[in-house]
Structures are given as structure tokens and as C-alpha cells.
C-alpha atoms as a PDB file:
ATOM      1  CA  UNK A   1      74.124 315.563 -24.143  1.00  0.00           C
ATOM      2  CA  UNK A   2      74.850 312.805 -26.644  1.00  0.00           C
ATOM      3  CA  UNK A   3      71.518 311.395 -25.861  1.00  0.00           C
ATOM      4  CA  UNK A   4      69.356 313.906 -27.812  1.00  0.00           C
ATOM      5  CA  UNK A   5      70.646 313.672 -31.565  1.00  0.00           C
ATOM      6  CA  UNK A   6      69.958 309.550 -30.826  1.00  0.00           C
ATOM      7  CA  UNK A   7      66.474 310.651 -29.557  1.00  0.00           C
ATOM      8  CA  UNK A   8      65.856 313.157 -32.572  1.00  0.00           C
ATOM      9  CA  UNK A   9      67.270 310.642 -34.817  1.00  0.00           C
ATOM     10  CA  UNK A  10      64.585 307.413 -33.263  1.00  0.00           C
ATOM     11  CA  UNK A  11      61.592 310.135 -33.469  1.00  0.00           C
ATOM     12  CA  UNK A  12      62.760 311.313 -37.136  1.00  0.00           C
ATOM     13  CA  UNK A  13      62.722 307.566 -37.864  1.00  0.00           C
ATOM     14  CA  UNK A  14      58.854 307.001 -36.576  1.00  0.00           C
ATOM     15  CA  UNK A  15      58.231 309.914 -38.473  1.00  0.00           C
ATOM     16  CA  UNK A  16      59.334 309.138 -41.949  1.00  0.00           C
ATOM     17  CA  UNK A  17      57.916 305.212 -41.132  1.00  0.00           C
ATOM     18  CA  UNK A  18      54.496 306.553 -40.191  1.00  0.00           C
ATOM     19  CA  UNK A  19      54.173 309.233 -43.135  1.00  0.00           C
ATOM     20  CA  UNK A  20      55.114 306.634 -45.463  1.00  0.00           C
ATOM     21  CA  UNK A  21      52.941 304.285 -44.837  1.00  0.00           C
ATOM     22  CA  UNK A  22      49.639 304.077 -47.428  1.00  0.00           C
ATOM     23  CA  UNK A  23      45.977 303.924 -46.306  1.00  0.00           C
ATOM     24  CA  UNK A  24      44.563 301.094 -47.116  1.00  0.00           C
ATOM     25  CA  UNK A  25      41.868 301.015 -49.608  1.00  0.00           C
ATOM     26  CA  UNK A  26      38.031 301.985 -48.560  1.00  0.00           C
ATOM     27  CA  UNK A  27      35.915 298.974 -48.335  1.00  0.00           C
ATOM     28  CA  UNK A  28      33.915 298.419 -51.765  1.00  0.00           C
ATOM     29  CA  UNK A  29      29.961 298.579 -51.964  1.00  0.00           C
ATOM     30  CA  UNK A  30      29.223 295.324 -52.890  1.00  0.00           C
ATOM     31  CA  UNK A  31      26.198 296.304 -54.735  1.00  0.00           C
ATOM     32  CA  UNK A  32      27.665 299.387 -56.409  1.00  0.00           C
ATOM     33  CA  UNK A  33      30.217 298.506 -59.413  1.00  0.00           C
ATOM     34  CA  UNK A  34      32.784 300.887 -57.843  1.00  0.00           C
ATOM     35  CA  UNK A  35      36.229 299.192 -58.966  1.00  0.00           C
ATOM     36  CA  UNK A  36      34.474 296.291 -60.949  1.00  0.00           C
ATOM     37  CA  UNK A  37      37.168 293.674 -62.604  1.00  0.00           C
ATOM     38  CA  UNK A  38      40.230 295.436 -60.644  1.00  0.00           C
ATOM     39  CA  UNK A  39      42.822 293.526 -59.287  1.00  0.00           C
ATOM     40  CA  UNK A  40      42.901 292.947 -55.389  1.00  0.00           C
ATOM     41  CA  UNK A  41      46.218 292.582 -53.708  1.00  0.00           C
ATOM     42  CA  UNK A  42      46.065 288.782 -54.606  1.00  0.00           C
ATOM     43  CA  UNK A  43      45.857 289.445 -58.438  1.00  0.00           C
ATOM     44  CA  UNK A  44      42.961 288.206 -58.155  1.00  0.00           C
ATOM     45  CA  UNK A  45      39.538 289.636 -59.837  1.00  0.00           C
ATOM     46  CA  UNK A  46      37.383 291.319 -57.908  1.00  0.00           C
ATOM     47  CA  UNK A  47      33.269 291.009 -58.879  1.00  0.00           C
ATOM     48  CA  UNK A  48      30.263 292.658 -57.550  1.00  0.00           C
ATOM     49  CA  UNK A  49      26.285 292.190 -58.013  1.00  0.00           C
ATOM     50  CA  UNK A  50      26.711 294.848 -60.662  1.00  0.00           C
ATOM     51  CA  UNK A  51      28.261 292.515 -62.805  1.00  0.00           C
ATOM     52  CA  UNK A  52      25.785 289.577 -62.487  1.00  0.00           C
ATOM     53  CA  UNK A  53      23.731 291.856 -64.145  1.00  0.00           C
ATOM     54  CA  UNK A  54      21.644 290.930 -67.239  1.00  0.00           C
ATOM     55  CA  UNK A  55      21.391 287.922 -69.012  1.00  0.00           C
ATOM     56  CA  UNK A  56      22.715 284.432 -68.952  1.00  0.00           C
ATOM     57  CA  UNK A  57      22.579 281.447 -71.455  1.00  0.00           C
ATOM     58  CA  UNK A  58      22.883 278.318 -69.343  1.00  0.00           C
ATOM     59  CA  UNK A  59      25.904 276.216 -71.725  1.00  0.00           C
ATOM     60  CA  UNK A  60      26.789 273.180 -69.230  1.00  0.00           C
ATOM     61  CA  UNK A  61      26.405 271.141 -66.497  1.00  0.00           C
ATOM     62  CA  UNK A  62      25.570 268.013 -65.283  1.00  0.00           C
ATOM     63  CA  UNK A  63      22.059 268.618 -65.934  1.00  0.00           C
ATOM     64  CA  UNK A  64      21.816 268.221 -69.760  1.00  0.00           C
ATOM     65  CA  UNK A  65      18.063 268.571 -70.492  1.00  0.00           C
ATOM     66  CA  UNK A  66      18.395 272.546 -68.786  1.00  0.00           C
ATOM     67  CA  UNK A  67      21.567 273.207 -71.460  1.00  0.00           C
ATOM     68  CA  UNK A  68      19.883 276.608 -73.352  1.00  0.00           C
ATOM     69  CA  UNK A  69      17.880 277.780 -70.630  1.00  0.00           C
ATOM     70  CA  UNK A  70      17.845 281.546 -70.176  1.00  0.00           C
ATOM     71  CA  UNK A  71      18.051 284.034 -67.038  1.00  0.00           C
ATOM     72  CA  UNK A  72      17.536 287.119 -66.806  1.00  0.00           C
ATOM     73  CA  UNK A  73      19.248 289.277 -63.434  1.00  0.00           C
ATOM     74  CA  UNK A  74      18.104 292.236 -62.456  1.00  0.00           C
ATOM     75  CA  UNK A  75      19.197 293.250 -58.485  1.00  0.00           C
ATOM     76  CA  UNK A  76      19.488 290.237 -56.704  1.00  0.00           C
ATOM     77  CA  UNK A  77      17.347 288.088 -58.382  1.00  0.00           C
ATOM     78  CA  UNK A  78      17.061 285.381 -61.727  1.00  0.00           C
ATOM     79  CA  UNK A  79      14.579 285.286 -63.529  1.00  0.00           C
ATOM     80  CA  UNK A  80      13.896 282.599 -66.184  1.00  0.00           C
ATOM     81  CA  UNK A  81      13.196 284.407 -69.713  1.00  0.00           C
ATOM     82  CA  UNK A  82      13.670 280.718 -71.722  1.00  0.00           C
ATOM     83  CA  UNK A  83      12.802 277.928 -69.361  1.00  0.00           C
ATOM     84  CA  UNK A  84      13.451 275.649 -72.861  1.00  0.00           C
ATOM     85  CA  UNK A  85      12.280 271.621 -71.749  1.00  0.00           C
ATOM     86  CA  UNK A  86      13.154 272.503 -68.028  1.00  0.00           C
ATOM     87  CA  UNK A  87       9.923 271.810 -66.481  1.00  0.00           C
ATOM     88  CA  UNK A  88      10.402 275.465 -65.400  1.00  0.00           C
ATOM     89  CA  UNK A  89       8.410 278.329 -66.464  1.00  0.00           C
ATOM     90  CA  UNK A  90       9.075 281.924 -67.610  1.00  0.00           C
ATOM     91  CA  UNK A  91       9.041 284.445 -64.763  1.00  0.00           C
ATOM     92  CA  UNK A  92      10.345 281.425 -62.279  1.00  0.00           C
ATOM     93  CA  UNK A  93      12.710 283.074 -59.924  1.00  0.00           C
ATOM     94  CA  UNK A  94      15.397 280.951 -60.185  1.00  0.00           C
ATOM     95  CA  UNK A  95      18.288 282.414 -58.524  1.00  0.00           C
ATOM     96  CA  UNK A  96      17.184 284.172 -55.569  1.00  0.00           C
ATOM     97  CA  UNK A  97      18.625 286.952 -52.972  1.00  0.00           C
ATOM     98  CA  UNK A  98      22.095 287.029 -54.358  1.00  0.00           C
ATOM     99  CA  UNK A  99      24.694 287.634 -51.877  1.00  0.00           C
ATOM    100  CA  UNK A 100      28.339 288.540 -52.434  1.00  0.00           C
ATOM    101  CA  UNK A 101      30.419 286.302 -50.062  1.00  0.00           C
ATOM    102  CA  UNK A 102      33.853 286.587 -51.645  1.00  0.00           C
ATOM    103  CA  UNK A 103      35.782 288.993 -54.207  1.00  0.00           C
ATOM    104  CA  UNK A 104      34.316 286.377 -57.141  1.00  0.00           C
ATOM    105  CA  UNK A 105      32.033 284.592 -54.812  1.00  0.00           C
ATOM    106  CA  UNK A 106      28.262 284.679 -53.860  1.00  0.00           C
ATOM    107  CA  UNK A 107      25.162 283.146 -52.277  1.00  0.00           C
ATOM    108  CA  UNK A 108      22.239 282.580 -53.415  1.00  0.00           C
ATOM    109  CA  UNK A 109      18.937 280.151 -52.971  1.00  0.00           C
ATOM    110  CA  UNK A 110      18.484 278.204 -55.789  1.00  0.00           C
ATOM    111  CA  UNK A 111      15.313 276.644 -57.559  1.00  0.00           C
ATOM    112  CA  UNK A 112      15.576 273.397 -57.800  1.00  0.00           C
ATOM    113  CA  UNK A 113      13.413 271.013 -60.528  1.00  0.00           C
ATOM    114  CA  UNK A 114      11.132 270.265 -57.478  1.00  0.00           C
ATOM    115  CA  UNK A 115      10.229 273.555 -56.653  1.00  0.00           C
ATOM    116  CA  UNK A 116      12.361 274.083 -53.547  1.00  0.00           C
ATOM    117  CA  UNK A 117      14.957 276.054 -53.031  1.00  0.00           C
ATOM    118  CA  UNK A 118      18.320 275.226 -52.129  1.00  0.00           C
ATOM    119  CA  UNK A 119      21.752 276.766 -50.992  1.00  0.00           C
ATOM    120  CA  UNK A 120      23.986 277.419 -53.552  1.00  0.00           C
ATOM    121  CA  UNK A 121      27.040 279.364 -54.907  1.00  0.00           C
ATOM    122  CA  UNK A 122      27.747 281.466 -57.291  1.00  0.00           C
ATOM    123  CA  UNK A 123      31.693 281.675 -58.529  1.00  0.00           C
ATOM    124  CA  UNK A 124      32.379 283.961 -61.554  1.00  0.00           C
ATOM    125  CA  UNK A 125      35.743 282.109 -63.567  1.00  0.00           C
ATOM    126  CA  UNK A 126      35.534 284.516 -66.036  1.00  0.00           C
ATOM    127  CA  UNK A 127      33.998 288.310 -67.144  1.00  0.00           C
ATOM    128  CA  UNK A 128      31.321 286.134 -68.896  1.00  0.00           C
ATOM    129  CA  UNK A 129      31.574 282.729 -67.643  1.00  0.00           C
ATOM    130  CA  UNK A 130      30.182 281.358 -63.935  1.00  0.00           C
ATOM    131  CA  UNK A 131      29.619 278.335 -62.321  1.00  0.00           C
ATOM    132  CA  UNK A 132      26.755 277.129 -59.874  1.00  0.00           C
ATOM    133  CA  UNK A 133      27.673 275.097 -57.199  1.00  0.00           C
ATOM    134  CA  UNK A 134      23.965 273.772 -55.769  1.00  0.00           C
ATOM    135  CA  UNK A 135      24.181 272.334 -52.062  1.00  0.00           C
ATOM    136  CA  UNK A 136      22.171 269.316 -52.673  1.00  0.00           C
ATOM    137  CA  UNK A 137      22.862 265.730 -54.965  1.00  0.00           C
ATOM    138  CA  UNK A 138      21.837 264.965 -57.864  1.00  0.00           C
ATOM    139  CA  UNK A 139      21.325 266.152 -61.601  1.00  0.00           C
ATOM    140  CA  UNK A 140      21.536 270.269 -61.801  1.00  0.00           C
ATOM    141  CA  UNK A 141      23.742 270.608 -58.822  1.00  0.00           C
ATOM    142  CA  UNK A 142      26.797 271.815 -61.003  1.00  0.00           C
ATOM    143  CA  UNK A 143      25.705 274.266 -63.891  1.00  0.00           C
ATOM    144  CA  UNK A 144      27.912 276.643 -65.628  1.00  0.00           C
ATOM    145  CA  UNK A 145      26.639 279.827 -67.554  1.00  0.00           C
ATOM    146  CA  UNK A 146      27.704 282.338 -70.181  1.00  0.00           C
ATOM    147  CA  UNK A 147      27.026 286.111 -70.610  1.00  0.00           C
ATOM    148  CA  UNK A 148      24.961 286.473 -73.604  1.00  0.00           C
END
């Protein structure tokens, strides 16, 4: 008989392990601003299409001669607003069918100064600041924007 309080104590014990365990959190919409800027379990901030929203003052790169140039995002889509001495013109889409692909991370096609569109991505280092990373050489391939 000194076999059942050990068996009620091991059950008691898979009891209070499973009852205390958390659910995890639900997934996030990725194009819903559900928990926008939270911290993930990495400390890390978490950004979704909602906050590429609205517009974007291009302020470096290794593309000088675009420096000024102005987008305006609405869904998942640039548009340029302020092409400046680009070459570009207003209404150009030039980021198009953004994709989230990490918790700061995202895909897009981008425009390039020949009218083609290339992979790129889309990394957000701050609330207001992101850079462009353009799969392709040359001028334009790095370009970092601010939140106007």
C-alpha cells in the first residue's frame, strides 16, 4: 500500500506542472497593428505593415542624387509623391507588394532607375528610421529612410 501516496504524489506533480504552464501567445496578423512596437521574447521589436504606413523622406544611401525623394505607403505599396532629380516620376510605384518576412523584416520588389524591379528588403532600425537592402549592384542598392 505504500505505492499509492508515491502515485498520488507523481500525478499531483503533472498536475501542478501542466496547470502552470502559460499558453503561448496567438500568432499576430501581420497586416493588422495588433501588438505594434511590443517586445518579443528576444527583446526585440516587433513591426507590422501597419507601421510602414504613410510617408517617408528618403535621407541616405549610396545613391546620392535620390537623397530627398518622397514615398508615400498606403497597404502594401510606395508610391513616389517627390521623385526630386530621380529620373522617377510621381505616382511611380516604387516599393511594391510588401511582405513581412521577419518581426522587423520585409519583402518587397523594388523599382530600380531602369524601370525594373528588383528583390529587396525592407529592415525597420528604428520607429522612424529603415533601411533598403536592394538585391542587385550598383548605385541605389542600399537606401535608408525616415518617417516624416
Amino acid at each position: 500500500m505504500k505505492t499509492k501516496p508515491k502515485f498520488i504524489h507523481a500525478i499531483c506533480i503533472v498536475l501542478i506542472t501542466l496547470f502552470s504552464c502559460s499558453e503561448d501567445s496567438p500568432l499576430l496578423d501581420p497586416y493588422q497593428n495588433n501588438n505594434s512596437n511590443n517586445n518579443n521574447n528576444n527583446n526585440e521589436v516587433t513591426y507590422t505593415i501597419a507601421d510602414i504606413q504613410g510617408t517617408w523622406l528618403r535621407t541616405g544611401g549610396n545613391h546620392t542624387g535620390n537623397i530627398g525623394m518622397v514615398i508615400e505607403v498606403t497597404d502594401n505599396d510606395g508610391v513616389i509623391v517627390d521623385p526630386i532629380d530621380s529620373g522617377f516620376e510621381v505616382d511611380d510605384v516604387k516599393w511594391m507588394n510588401i511582405l513581412p518576412s521577419d518581426i522587423s523584416d520585409f519583402t518587397h520588389s523594388e523599382l530600380g532607375s531602369d524601370y525594373n524591379y528588383y528583390s529587396a528588403t525592407l529592415d525597420f532600425e528604428s520607429e522612424n528610421v529603415i533601411l533598403i537592402s536592394v538585391d542587385a549592384g550598383g548605385a541605389g542598392n542600399y537606401q535608408e529612410w525616415t518617417r516624416q
